[in-house]
Protein backbone atom coordinates (compact mmCIF):
# COMPACT_ATOMS: atom_id res chain seq x y z
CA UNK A 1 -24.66 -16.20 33.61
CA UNK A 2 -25.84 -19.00 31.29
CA UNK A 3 -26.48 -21.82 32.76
CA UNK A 4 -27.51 -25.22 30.35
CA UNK A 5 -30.37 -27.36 32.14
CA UNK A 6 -30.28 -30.99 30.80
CA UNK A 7 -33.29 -34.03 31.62
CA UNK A 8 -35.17 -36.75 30.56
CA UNK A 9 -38.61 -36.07 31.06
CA UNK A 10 -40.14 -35.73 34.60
CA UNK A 11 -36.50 -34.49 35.58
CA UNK A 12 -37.72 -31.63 36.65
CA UNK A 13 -35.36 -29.10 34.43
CA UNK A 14 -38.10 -26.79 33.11
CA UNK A 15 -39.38 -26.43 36.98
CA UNK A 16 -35.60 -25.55 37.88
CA UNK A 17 -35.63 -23.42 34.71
CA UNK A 18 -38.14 -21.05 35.62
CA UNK A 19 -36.57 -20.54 39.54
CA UNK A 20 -33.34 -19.66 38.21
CA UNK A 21 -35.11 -17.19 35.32
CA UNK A 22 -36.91 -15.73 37.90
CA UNK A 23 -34.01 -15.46 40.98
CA UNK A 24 -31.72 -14.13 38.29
CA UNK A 25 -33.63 -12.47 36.24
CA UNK A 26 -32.62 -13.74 33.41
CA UNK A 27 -34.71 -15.41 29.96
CA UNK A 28 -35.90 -19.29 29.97
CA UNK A 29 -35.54 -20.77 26.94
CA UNK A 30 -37.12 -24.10 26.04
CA UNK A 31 -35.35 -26.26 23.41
CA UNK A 32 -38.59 -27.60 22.76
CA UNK A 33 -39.78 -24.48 21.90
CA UNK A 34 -37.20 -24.19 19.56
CA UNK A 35 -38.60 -27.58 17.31
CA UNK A 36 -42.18 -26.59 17.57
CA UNK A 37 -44.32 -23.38 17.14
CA UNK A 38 -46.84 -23.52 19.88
CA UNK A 39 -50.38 -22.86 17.97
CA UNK A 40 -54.26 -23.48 19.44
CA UNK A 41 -54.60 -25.47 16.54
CA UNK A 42 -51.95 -27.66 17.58
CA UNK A 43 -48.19 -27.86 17.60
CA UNK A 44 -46.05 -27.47 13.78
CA UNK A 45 -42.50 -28.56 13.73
CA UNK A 46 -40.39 -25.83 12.65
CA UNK A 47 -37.77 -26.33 10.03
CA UNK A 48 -34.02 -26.78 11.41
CA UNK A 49 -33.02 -23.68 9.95
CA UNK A 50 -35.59 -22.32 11.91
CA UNK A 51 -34.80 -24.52 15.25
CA UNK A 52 -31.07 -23.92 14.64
CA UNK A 53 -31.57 -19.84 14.04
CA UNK A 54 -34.16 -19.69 17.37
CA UNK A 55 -31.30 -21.43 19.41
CA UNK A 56 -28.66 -19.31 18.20
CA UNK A 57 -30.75 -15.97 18.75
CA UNK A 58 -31.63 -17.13 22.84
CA UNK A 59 -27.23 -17.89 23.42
CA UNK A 60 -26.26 -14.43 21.85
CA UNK A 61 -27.68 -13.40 24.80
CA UNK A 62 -26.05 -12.30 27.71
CA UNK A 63 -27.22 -14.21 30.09
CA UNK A 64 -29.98 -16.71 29.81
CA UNK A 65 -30.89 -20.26 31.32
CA UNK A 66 -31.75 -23.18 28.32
CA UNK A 67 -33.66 -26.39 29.07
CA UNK A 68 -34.01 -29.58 27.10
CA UNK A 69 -33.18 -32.76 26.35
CA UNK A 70 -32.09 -32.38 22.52
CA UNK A 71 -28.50 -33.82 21.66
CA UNK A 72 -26.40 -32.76 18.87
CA UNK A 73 -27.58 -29.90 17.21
CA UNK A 74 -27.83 -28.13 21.09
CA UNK A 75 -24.24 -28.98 21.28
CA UNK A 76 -23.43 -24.54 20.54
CA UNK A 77 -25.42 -24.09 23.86
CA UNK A 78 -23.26 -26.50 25.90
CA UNK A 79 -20.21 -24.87 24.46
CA UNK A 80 -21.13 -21.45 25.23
CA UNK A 81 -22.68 -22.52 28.50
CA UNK A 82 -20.99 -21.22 31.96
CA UNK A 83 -22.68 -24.21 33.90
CA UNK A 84 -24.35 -27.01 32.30
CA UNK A 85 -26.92 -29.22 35.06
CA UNK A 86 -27.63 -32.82 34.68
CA UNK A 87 -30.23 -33.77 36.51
CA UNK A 88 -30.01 -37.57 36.42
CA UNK A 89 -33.00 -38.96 38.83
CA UNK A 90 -34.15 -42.23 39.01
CA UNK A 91 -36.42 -43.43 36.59
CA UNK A 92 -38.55 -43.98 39.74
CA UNK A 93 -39.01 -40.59 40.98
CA UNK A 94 -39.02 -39.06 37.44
CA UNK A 95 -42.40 -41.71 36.31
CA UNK A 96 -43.75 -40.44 39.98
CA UNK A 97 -43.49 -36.85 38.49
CA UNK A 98 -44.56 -37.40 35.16
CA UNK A 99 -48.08 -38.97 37.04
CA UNK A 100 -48.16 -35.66 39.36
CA UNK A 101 -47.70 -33.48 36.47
CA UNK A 102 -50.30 -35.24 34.54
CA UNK A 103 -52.98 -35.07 36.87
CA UNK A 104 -52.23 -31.30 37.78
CA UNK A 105 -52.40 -30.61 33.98
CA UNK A 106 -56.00 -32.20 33.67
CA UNK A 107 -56.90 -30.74 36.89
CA UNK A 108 -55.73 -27.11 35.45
CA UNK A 109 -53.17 -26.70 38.11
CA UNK A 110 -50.41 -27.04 36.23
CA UNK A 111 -50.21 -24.91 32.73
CA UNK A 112 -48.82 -26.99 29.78
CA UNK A 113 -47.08 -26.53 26.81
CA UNK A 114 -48.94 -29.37 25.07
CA UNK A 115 -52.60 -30.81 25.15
CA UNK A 116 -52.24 -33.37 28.18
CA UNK A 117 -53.75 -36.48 26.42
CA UNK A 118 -53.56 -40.27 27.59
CA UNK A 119 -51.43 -40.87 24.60
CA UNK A 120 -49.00 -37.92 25.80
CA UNK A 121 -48.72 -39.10 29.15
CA UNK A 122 -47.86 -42.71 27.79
CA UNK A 123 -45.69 -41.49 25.71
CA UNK A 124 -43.64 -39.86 28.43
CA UNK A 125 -42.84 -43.19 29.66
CA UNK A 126 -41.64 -44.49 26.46
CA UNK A 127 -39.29 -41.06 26.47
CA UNK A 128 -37.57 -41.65 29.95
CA UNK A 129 -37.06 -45.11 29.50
CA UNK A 130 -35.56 -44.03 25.77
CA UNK A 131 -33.53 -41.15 27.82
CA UNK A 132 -31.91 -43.85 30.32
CA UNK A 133 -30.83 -46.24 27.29
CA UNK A 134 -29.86 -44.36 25.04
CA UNK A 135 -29.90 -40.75 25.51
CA UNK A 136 -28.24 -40.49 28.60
CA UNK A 137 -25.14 -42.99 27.83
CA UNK A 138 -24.07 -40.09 24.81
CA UNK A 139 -24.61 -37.21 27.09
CA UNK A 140 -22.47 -38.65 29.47
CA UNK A 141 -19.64 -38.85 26.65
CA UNK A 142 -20.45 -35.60 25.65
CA UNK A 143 -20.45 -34.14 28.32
CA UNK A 144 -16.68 -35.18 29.19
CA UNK A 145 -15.60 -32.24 26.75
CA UNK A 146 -16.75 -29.85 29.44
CA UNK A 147 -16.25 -31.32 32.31
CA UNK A 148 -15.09 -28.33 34.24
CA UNK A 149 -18.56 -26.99 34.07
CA UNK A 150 -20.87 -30.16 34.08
CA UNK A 151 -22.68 -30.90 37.62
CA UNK A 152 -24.54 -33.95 37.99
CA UNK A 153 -27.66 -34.03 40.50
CA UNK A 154 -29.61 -37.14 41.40
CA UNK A 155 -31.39 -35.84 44.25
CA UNK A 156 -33.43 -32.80 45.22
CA UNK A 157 -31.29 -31.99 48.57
CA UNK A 158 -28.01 -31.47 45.89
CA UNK A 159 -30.06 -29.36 43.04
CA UNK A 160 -31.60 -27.23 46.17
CA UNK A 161 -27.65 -26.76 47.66
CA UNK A 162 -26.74 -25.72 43.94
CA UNK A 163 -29.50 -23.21 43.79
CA UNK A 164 -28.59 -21.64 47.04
CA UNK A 165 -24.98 -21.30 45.98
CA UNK A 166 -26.30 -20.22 42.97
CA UNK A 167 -28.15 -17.24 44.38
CA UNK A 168 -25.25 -15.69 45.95
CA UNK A 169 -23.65 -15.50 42.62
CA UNK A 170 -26.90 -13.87 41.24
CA UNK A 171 -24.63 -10.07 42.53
CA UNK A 172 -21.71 -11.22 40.31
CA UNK A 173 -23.53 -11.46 37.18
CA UNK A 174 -22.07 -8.97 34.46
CA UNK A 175 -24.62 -6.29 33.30
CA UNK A 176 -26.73 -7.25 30.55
């Protein structure tokens, strides 16, 4: 199974990432992971031959689950995608999470990929509004080459419904 998770931030795709890595049994990949290499010292964008050659190596895979918000050069992932998941909150209840996630990240609660600074968590608002203007608009016409395999969610009740369905599936998947 490989199964494409796309967000703005706050969306909650890498939280829906990890379930489905774990029910499955199956590897997470972040796309953001794929820009940056993660260091102490802080974050170093990779080079796109890098980015590009990380993204290819995690879809050779059998099966796998990818989660991001990256357009364009992700567009080999949608393609070889079996499912690809919008989820497409409101703005509302994805600002609501970015605040939760925030304080559970300076409360230690919540692990991050990132150093959880004021500027960061500012920043995440300037990314979902960016996301719902003009992000989202080319996804949706993007995503209208792959219709078949596209499913929209804007609440929790239909991602939950998918992930039950999905976990009867989990005894179909082909052997790695």
């Amino acid at each position: 199974m490989k199964i494409y998770i796309i967000g703005s931030v706050g969306s909650g795709k890498t939280t829906l990432a990890r379930e489905v890595s774990k029910k499955l049994q199956i590897p997470h990949f972040e796309t953001d992971n794929f820009v940056w290499t993660r260091r102490p010292a802080g974050d170093i964008r990779n080079e796109i031959e890098v980015r590009d050659q990380l993204l290819r190596e995690a879809i050779a895979t059998n099966n796998w689950v990818i989660e991001g918000v990256h357009i364009d050069w992700t567009d080999v992932g949608l393609q070889e995608a079996d499912q690809i998941i919008f989820l497409d909150f409101p703005t509302t209840k994805r600002g609501s999470r970015i605040i939760k996630r925030y304080i559970r990240q300076l409360l230690q609660l919540e692990k991050a990929n990132y150093k959880p600074t004021f500027s960061i968590f500012r920043q995440m608002f300037k990314w979902n509004k960016y996301f719902e203007e003009q992000m989202k608009p080319e996804f949706l016409i993007k995503f209208s080459a792959y219709e078949y395999k596209v499913r929209r969610f804007q609440t929790d009740k239909e991602v939950k419904g998918w992930f039950h369905q999905l976990k009867n599936q989990k005894r179909e998947l082909p052997i790695p």
